[in-house]
PDB file of N, CA and C in Angstrom:
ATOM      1  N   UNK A   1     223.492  73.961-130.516  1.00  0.00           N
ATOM      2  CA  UNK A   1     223.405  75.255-129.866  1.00  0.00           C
ATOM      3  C   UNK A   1     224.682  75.457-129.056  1.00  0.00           C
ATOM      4  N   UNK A   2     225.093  76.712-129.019  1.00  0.00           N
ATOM      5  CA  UNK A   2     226.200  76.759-128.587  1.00  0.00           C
ATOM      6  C   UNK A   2     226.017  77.683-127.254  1.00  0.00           C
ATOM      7  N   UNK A   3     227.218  76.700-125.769  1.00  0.00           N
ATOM      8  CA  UNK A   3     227.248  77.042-124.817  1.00  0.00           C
ATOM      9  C   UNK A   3     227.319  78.410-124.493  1.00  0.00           C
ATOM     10  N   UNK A   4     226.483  79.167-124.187  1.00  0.00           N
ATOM     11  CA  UNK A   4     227.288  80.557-123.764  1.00  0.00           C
ATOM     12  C   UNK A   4     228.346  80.943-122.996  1.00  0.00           C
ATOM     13  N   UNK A   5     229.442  81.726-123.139  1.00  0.00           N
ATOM     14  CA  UNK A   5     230.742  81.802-122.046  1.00  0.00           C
ATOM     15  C   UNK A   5     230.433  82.710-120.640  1.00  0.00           C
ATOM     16  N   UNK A   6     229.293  83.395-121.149  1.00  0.00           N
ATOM     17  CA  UNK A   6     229.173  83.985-119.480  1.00  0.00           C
ATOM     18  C   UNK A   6     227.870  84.090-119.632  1.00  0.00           C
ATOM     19  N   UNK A   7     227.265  84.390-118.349  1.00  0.00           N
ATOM     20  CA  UNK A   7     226.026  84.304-117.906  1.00  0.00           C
ATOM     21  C   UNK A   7     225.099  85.562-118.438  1.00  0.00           C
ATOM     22  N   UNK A   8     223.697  85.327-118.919  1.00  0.00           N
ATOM     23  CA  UNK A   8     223.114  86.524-119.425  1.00  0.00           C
ATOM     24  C   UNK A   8     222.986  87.430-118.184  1.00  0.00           C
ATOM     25  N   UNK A   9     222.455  88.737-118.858  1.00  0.00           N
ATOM     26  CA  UNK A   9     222.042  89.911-117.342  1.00  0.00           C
ATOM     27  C   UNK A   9     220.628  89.521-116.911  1.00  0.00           C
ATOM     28  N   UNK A  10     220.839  90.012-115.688  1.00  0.00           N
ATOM     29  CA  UNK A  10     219.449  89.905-115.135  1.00  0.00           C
ATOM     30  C   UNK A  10     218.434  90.141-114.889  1.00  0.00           C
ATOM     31  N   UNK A  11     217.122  89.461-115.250  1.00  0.00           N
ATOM     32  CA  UNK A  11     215.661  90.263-115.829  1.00  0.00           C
ATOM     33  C   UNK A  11     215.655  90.997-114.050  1.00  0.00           C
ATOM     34  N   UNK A  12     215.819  92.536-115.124  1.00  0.00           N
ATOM     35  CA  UNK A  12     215.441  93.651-113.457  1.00  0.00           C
ATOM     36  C   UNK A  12     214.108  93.082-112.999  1.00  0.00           C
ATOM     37  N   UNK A  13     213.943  92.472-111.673  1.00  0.00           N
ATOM     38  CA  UNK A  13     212.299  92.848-111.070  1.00  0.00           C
ATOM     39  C   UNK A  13     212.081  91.104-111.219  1.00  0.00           C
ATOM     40  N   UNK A  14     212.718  90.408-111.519  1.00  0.00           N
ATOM     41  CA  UNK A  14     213.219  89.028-112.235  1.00  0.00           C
ATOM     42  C   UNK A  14     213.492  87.803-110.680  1.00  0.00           C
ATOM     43  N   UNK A  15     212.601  87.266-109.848  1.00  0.00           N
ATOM     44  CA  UNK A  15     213.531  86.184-109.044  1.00  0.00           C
ATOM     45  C   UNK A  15     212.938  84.769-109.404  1.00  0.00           C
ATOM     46  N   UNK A  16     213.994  84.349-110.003  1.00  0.00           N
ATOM     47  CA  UNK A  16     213.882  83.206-110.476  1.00  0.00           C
ATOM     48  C   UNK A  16     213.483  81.643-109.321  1.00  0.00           C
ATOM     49  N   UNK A  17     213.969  82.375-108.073  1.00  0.00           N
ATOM     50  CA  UNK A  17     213.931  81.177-107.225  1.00  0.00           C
ATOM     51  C   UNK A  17     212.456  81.412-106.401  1.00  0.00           C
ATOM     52  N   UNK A  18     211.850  82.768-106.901  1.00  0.00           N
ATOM     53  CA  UNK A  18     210.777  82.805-106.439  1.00  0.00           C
ATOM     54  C   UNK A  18     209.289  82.222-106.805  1.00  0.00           C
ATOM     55  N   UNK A  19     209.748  82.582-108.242  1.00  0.00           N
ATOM     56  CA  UNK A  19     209.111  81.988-109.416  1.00  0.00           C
ATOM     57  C   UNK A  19     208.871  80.449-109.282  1.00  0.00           C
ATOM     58  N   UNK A  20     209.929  80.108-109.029  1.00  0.00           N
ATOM     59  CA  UNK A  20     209.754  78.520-109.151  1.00  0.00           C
ATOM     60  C   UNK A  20     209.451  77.970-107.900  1.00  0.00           C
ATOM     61  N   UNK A  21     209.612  78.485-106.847  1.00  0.00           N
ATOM     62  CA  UNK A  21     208.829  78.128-105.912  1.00  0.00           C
ATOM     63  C   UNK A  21     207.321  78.238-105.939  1.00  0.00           C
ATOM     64  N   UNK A  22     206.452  79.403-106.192  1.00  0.00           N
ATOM     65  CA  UNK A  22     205.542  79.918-106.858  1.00  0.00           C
ATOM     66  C   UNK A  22     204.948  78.530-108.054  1.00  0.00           C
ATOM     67  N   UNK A  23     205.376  78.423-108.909  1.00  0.00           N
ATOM     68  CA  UNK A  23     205.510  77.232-109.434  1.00  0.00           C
ATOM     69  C   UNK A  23     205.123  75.940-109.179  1.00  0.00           C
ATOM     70  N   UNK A  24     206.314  75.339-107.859  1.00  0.00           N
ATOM     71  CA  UNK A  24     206.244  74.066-107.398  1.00  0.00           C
ATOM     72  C   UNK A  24     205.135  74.058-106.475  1.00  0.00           C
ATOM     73  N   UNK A  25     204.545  75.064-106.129  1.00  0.00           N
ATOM     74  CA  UNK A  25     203.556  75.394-104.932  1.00  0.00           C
ATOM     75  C   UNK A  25     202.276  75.064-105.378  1.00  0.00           C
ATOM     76  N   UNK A  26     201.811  75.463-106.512  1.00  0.00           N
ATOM     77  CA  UNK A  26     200.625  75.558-107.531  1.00  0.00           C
ATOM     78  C   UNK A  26     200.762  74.263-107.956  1.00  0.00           C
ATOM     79  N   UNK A  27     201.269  73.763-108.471  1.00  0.00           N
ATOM     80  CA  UNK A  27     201.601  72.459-109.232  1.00  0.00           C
ATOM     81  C   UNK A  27     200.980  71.276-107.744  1.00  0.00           C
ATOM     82  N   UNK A  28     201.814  71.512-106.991  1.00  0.00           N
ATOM     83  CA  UNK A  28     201.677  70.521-105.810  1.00  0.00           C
ATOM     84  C   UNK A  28     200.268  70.557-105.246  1.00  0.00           C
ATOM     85  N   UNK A  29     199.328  71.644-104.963  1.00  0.00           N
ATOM     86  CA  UNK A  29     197.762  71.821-104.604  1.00  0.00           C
ATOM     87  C   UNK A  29     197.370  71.398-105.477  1.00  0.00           C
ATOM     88  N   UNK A  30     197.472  71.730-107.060  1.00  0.00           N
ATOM     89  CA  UNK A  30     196.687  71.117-108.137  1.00  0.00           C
ATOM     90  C   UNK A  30     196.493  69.765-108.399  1.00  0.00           C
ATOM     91  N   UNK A  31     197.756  69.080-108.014  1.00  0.00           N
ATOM     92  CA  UNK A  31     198.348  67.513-107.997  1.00  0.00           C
ATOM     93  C   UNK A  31     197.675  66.782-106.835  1.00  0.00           C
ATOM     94  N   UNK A  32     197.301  67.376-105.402  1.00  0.00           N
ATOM     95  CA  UNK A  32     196.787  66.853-104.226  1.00  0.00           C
ATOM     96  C   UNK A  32     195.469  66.638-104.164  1.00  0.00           C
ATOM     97  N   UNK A  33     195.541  67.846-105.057  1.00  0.00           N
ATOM     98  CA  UNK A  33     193.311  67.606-105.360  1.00  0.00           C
ATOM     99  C   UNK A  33     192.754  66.852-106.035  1.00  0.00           C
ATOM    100  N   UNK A  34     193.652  66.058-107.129  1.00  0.00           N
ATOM    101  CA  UNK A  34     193.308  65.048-107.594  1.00  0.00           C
ATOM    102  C   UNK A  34     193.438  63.275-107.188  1.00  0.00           C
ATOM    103  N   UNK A  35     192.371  62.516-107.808  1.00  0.00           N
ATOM    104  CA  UNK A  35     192.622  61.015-107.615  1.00  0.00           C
ATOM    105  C   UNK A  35     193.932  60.697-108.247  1.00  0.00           C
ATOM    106  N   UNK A  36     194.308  59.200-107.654  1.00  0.00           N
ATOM    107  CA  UNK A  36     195.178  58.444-108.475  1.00  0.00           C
ATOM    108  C   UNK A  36     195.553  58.637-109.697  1.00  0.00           C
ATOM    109  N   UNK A  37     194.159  58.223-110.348  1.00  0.00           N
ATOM    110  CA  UNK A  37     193.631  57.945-111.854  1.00  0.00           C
ATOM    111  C   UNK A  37     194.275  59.035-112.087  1.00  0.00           C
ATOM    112  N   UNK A  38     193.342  60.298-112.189  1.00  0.00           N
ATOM    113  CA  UNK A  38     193.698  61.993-112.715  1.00  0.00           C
ATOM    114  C   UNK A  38     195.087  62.038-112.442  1.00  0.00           C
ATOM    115  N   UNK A  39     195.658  61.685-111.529  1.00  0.00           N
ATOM    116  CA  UNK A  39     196.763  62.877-110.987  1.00  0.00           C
ATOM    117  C   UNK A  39     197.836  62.093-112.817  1.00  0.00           C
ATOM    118  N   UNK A  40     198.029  60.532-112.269  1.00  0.00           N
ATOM    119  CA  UNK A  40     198.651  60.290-113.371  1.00  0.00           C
ATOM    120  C   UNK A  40     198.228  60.397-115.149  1.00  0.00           C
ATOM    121  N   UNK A  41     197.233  60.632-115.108  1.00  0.00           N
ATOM    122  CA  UNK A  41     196.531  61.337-116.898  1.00  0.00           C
ATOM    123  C   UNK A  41     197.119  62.213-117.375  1.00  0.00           C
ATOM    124  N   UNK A  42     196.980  63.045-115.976  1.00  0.00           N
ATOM    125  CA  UNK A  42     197.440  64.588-115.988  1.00  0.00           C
ATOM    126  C   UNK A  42     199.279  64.542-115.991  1.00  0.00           C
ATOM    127  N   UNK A  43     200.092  63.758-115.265  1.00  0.00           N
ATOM    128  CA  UNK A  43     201.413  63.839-115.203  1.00  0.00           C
ATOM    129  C   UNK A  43     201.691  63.227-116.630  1.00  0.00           C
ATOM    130  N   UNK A  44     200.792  62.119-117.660  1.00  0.00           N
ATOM    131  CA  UNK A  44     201.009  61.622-118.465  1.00  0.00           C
ATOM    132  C   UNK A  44     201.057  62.759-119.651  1.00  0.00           C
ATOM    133  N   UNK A  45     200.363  63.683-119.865  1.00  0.00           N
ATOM    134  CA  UNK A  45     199.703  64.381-120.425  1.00  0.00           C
ATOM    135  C   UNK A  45     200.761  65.727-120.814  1.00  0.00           C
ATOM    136  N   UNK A  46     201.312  66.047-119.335  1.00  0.00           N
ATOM    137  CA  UNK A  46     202.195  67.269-119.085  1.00  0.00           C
ATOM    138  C   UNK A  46     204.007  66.686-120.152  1.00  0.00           C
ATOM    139  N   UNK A  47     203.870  64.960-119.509  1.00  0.00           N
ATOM    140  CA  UNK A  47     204.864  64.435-120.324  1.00  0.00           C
ATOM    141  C   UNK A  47     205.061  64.961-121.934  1.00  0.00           C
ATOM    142  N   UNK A  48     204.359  64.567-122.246  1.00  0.00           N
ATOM    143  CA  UNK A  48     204.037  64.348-123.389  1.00  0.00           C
ATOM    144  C   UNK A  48     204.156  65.857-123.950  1.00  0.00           C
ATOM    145  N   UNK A  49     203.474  67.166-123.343  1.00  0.00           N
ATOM    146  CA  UNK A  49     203.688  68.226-124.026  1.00  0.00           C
ATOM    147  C   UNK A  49     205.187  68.837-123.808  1.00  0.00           C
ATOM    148  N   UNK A  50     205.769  68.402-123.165  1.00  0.00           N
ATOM    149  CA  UNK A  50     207.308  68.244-122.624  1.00  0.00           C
ATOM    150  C   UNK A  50     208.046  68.048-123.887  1.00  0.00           C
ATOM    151  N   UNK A  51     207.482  66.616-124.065  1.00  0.00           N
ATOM    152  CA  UNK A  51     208.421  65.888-125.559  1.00  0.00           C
ATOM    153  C   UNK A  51     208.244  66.674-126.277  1.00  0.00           C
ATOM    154  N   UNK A  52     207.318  67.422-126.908  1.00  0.00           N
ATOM    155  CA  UNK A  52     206.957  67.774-127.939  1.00  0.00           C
ATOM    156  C   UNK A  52     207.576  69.371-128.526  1.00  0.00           C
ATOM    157  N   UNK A  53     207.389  69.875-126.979  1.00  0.00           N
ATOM    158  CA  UNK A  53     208.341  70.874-127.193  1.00  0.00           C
ATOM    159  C   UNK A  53     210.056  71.037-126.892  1.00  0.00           C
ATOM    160  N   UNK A  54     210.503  69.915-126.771  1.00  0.00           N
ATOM    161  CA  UNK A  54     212.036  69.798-126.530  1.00  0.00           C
ATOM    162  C   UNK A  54     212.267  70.327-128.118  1.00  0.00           C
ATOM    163  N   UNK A  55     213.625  70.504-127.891  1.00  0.00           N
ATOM    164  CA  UNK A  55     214.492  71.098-129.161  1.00  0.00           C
ATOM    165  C   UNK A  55     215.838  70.004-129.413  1.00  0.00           C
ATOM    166  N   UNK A  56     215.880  68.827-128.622  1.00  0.00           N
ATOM    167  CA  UNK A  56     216.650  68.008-128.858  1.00  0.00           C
ATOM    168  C   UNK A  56     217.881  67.710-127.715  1.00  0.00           C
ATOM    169  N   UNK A  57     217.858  69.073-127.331  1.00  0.00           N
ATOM    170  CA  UNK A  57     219.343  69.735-126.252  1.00  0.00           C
ATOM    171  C   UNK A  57     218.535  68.808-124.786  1.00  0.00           C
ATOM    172  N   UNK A  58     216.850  68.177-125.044  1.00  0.00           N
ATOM    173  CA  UNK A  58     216.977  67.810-123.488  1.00  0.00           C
ATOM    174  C   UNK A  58     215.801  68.841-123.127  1.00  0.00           C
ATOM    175  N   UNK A  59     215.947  70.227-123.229  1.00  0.00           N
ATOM    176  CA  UNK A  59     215.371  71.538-122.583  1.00  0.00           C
ATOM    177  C   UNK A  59     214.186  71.495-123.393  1.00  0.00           C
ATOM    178  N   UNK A  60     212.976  71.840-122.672  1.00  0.00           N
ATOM    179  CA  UNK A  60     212.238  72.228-123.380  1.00  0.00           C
ATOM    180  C   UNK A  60     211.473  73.515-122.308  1.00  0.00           C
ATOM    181  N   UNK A  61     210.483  73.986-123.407  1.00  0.00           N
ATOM    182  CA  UNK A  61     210.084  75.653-122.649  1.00  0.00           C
ATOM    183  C   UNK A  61     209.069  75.140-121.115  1.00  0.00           C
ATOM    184  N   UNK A  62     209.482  75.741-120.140  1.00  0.00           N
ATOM    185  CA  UNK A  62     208.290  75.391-118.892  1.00  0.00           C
ATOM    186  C   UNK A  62     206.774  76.155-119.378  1.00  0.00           C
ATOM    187  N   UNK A  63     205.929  75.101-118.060  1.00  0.00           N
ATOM    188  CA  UNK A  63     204.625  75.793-118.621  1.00  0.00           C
ATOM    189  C   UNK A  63     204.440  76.597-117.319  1.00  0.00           C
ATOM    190  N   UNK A  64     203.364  77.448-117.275  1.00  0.00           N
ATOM    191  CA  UNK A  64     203.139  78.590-116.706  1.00  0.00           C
ATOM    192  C   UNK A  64     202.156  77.219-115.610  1.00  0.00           C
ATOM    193  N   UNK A  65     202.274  77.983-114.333  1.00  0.00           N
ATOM    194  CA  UNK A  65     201.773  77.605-113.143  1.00  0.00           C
ATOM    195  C   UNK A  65     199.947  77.256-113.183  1.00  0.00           C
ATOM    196  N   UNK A  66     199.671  76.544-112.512  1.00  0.00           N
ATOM    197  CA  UNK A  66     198.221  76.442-112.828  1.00  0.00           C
ATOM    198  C   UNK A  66     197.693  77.624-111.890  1.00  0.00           C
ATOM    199  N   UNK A  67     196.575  78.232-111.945  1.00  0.00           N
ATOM    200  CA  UNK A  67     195.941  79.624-111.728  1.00  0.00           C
ATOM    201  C   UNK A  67     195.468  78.499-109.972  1.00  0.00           C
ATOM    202  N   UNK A  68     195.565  79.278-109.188  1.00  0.00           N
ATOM    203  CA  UNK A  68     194.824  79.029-108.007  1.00  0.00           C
ATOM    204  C   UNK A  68     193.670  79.072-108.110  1.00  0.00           C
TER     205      UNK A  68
END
């Protein structure tokens, strides 16, 4: 895949750093509510659908936040 030379435009209505805060926020309550056991099933689990969707480059697609 080839590097792009400049940066794409920006999704109007689009904050990326919000998003992923949003993100790390959900992830982290979902992760606290669980045991030991679970929390790592579940981190094992997320791995794994990670691998599966990489494309080779490393990147693979994020998953959508867990619902509060």
């Amino acid at each position: 895949m080839a590097t792009p030379t400049k940066n794409p435009e920006p999704i109007p209505g689009f904050d990326a750093v919000n998003e992923s805060r949003k993100w790390r926020e959900a992830t982290s309550r979902m992760l606290e509510e669980m045991g030991t056991d679970e929390r790592l099933e579940y981190l094992d689990e997320a791995r794994k659908r990670y691998l599966a969707r990489c494309d080779g480059t490393g990147f693979g697609v994020r998953e959508d936040p867990p619902k509060p």
